[in-house]
C-alpha atoms as a PDB file:
ATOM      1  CA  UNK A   1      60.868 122.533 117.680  1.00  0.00           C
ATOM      2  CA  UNK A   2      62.262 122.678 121.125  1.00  0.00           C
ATOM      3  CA  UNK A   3      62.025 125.260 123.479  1.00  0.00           C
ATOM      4  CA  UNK A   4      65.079 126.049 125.256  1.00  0.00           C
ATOM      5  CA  UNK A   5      65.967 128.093 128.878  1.00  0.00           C
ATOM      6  CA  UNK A   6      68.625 129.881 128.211  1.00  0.00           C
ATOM      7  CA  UNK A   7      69.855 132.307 131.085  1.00  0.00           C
ATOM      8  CA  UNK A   8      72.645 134.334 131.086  1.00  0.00           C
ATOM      9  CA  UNK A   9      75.234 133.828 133.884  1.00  0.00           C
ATOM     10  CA  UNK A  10      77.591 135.874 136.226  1.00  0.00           C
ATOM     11  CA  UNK A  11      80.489 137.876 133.832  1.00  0.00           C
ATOM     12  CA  UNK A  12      83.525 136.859 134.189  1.00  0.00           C
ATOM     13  CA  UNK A  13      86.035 138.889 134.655  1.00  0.00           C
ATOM     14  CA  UNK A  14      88.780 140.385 132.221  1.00  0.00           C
ATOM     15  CA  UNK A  15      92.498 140.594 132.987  1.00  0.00           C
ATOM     16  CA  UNK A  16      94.172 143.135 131.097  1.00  0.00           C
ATOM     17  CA  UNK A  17      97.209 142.336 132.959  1.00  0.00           C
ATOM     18  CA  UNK A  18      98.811 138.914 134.246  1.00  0.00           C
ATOM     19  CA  UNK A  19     101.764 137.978 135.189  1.00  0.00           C
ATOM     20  CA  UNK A  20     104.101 134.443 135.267  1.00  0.00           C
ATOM     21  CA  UNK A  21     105.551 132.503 138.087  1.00  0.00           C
ATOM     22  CA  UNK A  22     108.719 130.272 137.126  1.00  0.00           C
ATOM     23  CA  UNK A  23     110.376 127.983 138.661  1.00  0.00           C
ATOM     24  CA  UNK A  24     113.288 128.590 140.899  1.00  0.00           C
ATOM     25  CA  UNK A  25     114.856 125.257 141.096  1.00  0.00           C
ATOM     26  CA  UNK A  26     114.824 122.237 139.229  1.00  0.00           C
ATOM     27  CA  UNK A  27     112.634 119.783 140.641  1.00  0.00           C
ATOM     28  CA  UNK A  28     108.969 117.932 140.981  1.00  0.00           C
ATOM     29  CA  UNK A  29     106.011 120.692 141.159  1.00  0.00           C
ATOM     30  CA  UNK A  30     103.257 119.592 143.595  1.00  0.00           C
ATOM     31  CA  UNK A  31     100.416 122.327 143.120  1.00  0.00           C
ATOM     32  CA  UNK A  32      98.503 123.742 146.669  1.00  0.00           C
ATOM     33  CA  UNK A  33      96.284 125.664 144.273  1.00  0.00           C
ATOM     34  CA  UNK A  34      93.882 124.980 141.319  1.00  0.00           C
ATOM     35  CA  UNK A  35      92.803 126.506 138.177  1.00  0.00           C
ATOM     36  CA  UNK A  36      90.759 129.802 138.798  1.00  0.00           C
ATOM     37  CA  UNK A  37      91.569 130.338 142.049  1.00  0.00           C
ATOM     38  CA  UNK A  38      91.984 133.828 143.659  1.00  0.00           C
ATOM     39  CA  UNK A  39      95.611 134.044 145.253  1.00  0.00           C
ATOM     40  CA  UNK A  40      97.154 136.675 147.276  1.00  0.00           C
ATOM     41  CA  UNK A  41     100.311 138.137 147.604  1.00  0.00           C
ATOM     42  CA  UNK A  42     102.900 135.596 149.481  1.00  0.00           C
ATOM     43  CA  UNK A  43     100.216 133.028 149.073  1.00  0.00           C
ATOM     44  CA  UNK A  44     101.736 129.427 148.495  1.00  0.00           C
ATOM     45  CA  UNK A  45     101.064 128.522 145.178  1.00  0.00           C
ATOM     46  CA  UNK A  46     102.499 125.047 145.386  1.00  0.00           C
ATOM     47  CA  UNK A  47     106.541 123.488 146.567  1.00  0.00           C
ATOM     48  CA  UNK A  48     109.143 121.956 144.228  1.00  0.00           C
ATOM     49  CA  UNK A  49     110.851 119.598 145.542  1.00  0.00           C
ATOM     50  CA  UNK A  50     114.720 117.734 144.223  1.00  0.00           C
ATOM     51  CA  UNK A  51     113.983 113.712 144.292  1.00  0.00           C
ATOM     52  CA  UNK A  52     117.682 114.040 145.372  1.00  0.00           C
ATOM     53  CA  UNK A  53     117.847 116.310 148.255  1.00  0.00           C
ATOM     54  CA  UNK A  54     114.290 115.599 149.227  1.00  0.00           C
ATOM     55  CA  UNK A  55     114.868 119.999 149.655  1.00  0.00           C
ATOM     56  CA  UNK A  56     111.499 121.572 148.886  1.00  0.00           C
ATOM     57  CA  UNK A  57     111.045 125.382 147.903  1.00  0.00           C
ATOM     58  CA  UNK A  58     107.567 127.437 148.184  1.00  0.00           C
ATOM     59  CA  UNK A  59     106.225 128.978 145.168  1.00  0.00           C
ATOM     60  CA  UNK A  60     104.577 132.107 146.388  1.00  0.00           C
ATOM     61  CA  UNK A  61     102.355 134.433 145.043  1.00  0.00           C
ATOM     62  CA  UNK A  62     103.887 138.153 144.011  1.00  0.00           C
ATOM     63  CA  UNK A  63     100.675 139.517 143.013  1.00  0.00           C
ATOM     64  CA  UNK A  64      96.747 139.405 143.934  1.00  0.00           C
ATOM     65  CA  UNK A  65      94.945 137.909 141.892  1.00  0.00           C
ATOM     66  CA  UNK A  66      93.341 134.936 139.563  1.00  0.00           C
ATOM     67  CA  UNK A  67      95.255 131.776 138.697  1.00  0.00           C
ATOM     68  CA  UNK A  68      94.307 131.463 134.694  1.00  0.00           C
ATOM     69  CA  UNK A  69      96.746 129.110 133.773  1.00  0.00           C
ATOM     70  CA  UNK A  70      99.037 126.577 135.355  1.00  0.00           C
ATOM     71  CA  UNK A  71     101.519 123.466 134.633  1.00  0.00           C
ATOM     72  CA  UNK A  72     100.267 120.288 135.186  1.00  0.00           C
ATOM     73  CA  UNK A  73     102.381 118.415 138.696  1.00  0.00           C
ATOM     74  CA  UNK A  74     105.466 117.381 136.898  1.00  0.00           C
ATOM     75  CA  UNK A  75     109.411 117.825 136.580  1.00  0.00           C
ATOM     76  CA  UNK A  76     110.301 121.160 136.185  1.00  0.00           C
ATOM     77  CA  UNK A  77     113.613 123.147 135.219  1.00  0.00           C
ATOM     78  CA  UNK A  78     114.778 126.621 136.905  1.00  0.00           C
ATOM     79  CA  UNK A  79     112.806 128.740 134.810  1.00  0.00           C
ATOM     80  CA  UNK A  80     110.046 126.898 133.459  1.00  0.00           C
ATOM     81  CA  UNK A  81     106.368 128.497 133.874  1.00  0.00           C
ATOM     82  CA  UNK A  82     104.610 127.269 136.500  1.00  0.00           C
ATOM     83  CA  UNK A  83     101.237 129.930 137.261  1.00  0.00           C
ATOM     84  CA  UNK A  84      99.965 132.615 135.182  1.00  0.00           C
ATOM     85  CA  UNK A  85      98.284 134.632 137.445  1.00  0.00           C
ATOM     86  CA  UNK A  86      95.614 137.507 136.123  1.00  0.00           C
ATOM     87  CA  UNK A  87      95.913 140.791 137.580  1.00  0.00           C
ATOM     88  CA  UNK A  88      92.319 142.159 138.267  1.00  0.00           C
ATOM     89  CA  UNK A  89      91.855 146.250 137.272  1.00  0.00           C
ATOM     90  CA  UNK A  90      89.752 148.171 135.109  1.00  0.00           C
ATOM     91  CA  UNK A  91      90.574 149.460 132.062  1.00  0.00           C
ATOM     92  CA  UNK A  92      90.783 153.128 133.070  1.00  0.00           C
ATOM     93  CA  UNK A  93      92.859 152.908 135.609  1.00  0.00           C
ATOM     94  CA  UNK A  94      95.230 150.816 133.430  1.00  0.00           C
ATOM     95  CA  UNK A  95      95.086 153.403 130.515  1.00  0.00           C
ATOM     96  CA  UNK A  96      95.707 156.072 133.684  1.00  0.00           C
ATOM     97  CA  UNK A  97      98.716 153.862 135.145  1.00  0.00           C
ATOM     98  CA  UNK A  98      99.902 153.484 130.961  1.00  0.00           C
ATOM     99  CA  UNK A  99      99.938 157.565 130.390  1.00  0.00           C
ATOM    100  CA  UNK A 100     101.895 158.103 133.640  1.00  0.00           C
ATOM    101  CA  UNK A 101     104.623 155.806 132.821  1.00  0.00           C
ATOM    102  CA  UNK A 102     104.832 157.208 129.140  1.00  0.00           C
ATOM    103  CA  UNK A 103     105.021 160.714 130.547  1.00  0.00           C
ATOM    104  CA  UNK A 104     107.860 160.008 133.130  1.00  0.00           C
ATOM    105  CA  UNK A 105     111.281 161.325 131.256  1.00  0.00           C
ATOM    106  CA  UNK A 106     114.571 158.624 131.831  1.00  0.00           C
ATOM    107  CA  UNK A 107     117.363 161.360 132.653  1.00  0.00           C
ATOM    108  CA  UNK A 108     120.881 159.238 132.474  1.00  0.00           C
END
């Protein structure tokens, strides 16, 4: 039998919130960022730019946070998903942010 090391390494962290970036125009996504990367608000995620036009448009980030899933560098129509960025909090203070919005009464 073989002995193994085995050691345990840093957590990862847990989004319990994330959000998705689309695309505003039609065009050919060229990523700035990768996968995992920590992004901050108005950070440029990557440009689309029309093979037509040669016009390019910034993606930027809205939020802080971690980049957990993106689209590969490829064509891409107004509202396709581009970056799903993970929003970093703890779970009290999203089950605190939850039972305020649930206890706020819509008068119309």
């Amino acid at each position: 039998m073989y002995s193994r090391l085995f050691t345990w390494g840093e957590p990862e962290p847990i989004y319990y919130r994330s959000s998705w970036i689309r695309a505003d125009h039609g065009g050919i996504l060229f990523s700035k960022k990768k996968q995992g990367d920590m992004v901050k608000v108005d950070e440029i995620l990557g440009t689309i730019t029309d093979p037509i036009t040669n016009e390019s448009s910034n993606i930027l980030s809205p939020v802080n946070g971690r980049i957990i899933g993106m689209a590969v560098d490829q064509f891409v129509m107004p509202g396709y998903g581009c970056y799903h960025i993970g929003i970093e909090a703890s779970e009290e203070v999203l089950a605190e942010q939850d039972s305020a919005e649930s206890n706020e009464i819509d008068i119309e």
